[in-house]
Protein backbone atom coordinates (compact mmCIF):
# COMPACT_ATOMS: atom_id res chain seq x y z
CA UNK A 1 0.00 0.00 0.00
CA UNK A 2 1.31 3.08 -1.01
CA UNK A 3 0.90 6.72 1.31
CA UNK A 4 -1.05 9.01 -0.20
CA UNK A 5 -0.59 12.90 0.37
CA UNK A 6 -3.82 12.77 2.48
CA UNK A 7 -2.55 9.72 4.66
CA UNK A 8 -1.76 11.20 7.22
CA UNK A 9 -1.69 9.02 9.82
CA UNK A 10 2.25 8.44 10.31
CA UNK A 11 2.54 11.94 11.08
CA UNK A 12 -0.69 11.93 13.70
CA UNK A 13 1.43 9.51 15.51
CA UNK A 14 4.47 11.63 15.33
CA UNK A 15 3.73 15.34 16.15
CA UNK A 16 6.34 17.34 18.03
CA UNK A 17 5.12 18.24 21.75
CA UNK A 18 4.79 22.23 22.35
CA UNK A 19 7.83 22.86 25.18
CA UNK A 20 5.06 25.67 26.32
CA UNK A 21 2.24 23.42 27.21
CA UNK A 22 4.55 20.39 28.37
CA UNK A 23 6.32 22.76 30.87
CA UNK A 24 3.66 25.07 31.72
CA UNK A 25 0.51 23.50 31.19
CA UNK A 26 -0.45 26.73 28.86
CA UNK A 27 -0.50 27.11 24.99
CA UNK A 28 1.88 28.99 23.12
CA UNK A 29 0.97 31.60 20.54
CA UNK A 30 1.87 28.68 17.98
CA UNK A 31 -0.49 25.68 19.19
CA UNK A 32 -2.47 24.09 17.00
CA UNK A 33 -0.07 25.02 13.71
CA UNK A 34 0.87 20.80 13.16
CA UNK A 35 -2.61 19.65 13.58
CA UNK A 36 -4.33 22.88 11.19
CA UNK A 37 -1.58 22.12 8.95
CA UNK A 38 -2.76 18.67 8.61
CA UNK A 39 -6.15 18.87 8.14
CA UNK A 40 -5.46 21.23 5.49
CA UNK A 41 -3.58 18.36 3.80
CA UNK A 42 -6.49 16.27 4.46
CA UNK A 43 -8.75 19.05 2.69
CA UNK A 44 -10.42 20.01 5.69
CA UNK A 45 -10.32 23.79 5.42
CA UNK A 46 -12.96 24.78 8.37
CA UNK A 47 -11.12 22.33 10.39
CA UNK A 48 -8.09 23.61 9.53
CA UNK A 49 -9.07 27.28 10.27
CA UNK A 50 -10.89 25.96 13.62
CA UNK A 51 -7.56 24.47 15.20
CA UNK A 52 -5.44 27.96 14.14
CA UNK A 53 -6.75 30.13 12.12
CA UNK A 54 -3.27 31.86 11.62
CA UNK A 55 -1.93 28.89 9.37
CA UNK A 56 -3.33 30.36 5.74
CA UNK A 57 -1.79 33.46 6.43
CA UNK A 58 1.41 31.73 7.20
CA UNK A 59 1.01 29.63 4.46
CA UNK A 60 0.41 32.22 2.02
CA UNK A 61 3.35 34.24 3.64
CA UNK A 62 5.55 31.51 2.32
CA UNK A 63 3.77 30.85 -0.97
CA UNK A 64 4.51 34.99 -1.38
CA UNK A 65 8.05 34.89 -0.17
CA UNK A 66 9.04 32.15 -2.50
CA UNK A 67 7.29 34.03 -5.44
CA UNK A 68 9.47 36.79 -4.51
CA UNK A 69 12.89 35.20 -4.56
CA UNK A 70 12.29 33.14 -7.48
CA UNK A 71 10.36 36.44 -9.80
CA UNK A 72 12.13 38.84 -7.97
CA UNK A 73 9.06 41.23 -7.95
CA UNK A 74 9.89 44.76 -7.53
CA UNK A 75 7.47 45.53 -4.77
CA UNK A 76 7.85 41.65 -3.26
CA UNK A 77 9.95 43.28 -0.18
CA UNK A 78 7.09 45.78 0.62
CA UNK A 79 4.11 43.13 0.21
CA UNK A 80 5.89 40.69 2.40
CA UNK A 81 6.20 43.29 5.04
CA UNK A 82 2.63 44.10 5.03
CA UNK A 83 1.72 40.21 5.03
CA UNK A 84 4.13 39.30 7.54
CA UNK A 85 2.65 42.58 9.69
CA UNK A 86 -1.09 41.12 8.83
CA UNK A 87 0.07 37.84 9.94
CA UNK A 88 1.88 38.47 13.40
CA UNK A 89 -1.68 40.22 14.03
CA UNK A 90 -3.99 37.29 13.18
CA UNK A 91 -1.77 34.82 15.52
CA UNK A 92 -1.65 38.05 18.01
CA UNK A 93 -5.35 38.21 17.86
CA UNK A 94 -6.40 34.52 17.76
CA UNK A 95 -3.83 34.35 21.18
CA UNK A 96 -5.57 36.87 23.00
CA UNK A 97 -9.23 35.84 22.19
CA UNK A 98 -7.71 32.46 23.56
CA UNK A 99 -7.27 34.00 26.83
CA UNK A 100 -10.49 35.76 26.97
CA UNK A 101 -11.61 32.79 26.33
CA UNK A 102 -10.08 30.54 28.35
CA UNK A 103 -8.82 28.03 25.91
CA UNK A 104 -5.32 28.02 26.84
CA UNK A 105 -5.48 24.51 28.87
């Protein structure tokens, strides 16, 4: 049997423990990136934006930043500022309506 992109399974089995949560009991800003990530590779968008919202704006981040270094776009180095800026404000945002809402344990 050959793995498919959307097995996933393997990797379920293998994610990397947040030093955060394992020390502290509390979630870092970046919890819930792995698992988002893979439902996304499942297809599972609303799932995906349900665990961490933040991980399309990462992802398309990196989709922009290797656009830039490959096309060399003349305004790539102001765009990725501005999505980088937009980005650091989602995961900001999503962190502190995790505290309001106590969600962090």
């Amino acid at each position: 049997m050959v793995p498919t992109v959307a097995d996933t399974s393997w990797v379920e089995r293998h994610l990397l423990t947040c030093p955060s949560k394992k020390m502290f009991y509390l979630d870092c800003p970046g919890c819930g990136l792995q698992r988002s990530i893979l439902a996304l590779f499942r297809g599972d968008l609303a799932t995906s934006w349900q665990l961490y919202p933040p991980t399309l704006f990462i992802l398309a981040t990196m989709a922009f930043l290797v656009l830039h270094l490959v096309f060399g776009l003349r305004q790539g180095a102001y765009i990725l500022k501005i999505l980088f800026i937009i980005t650091v404000a989602v995961m900001a945002i999503n962190y502190i309506y995790k505290i309001i809402d106590h969600q962090l344990v």
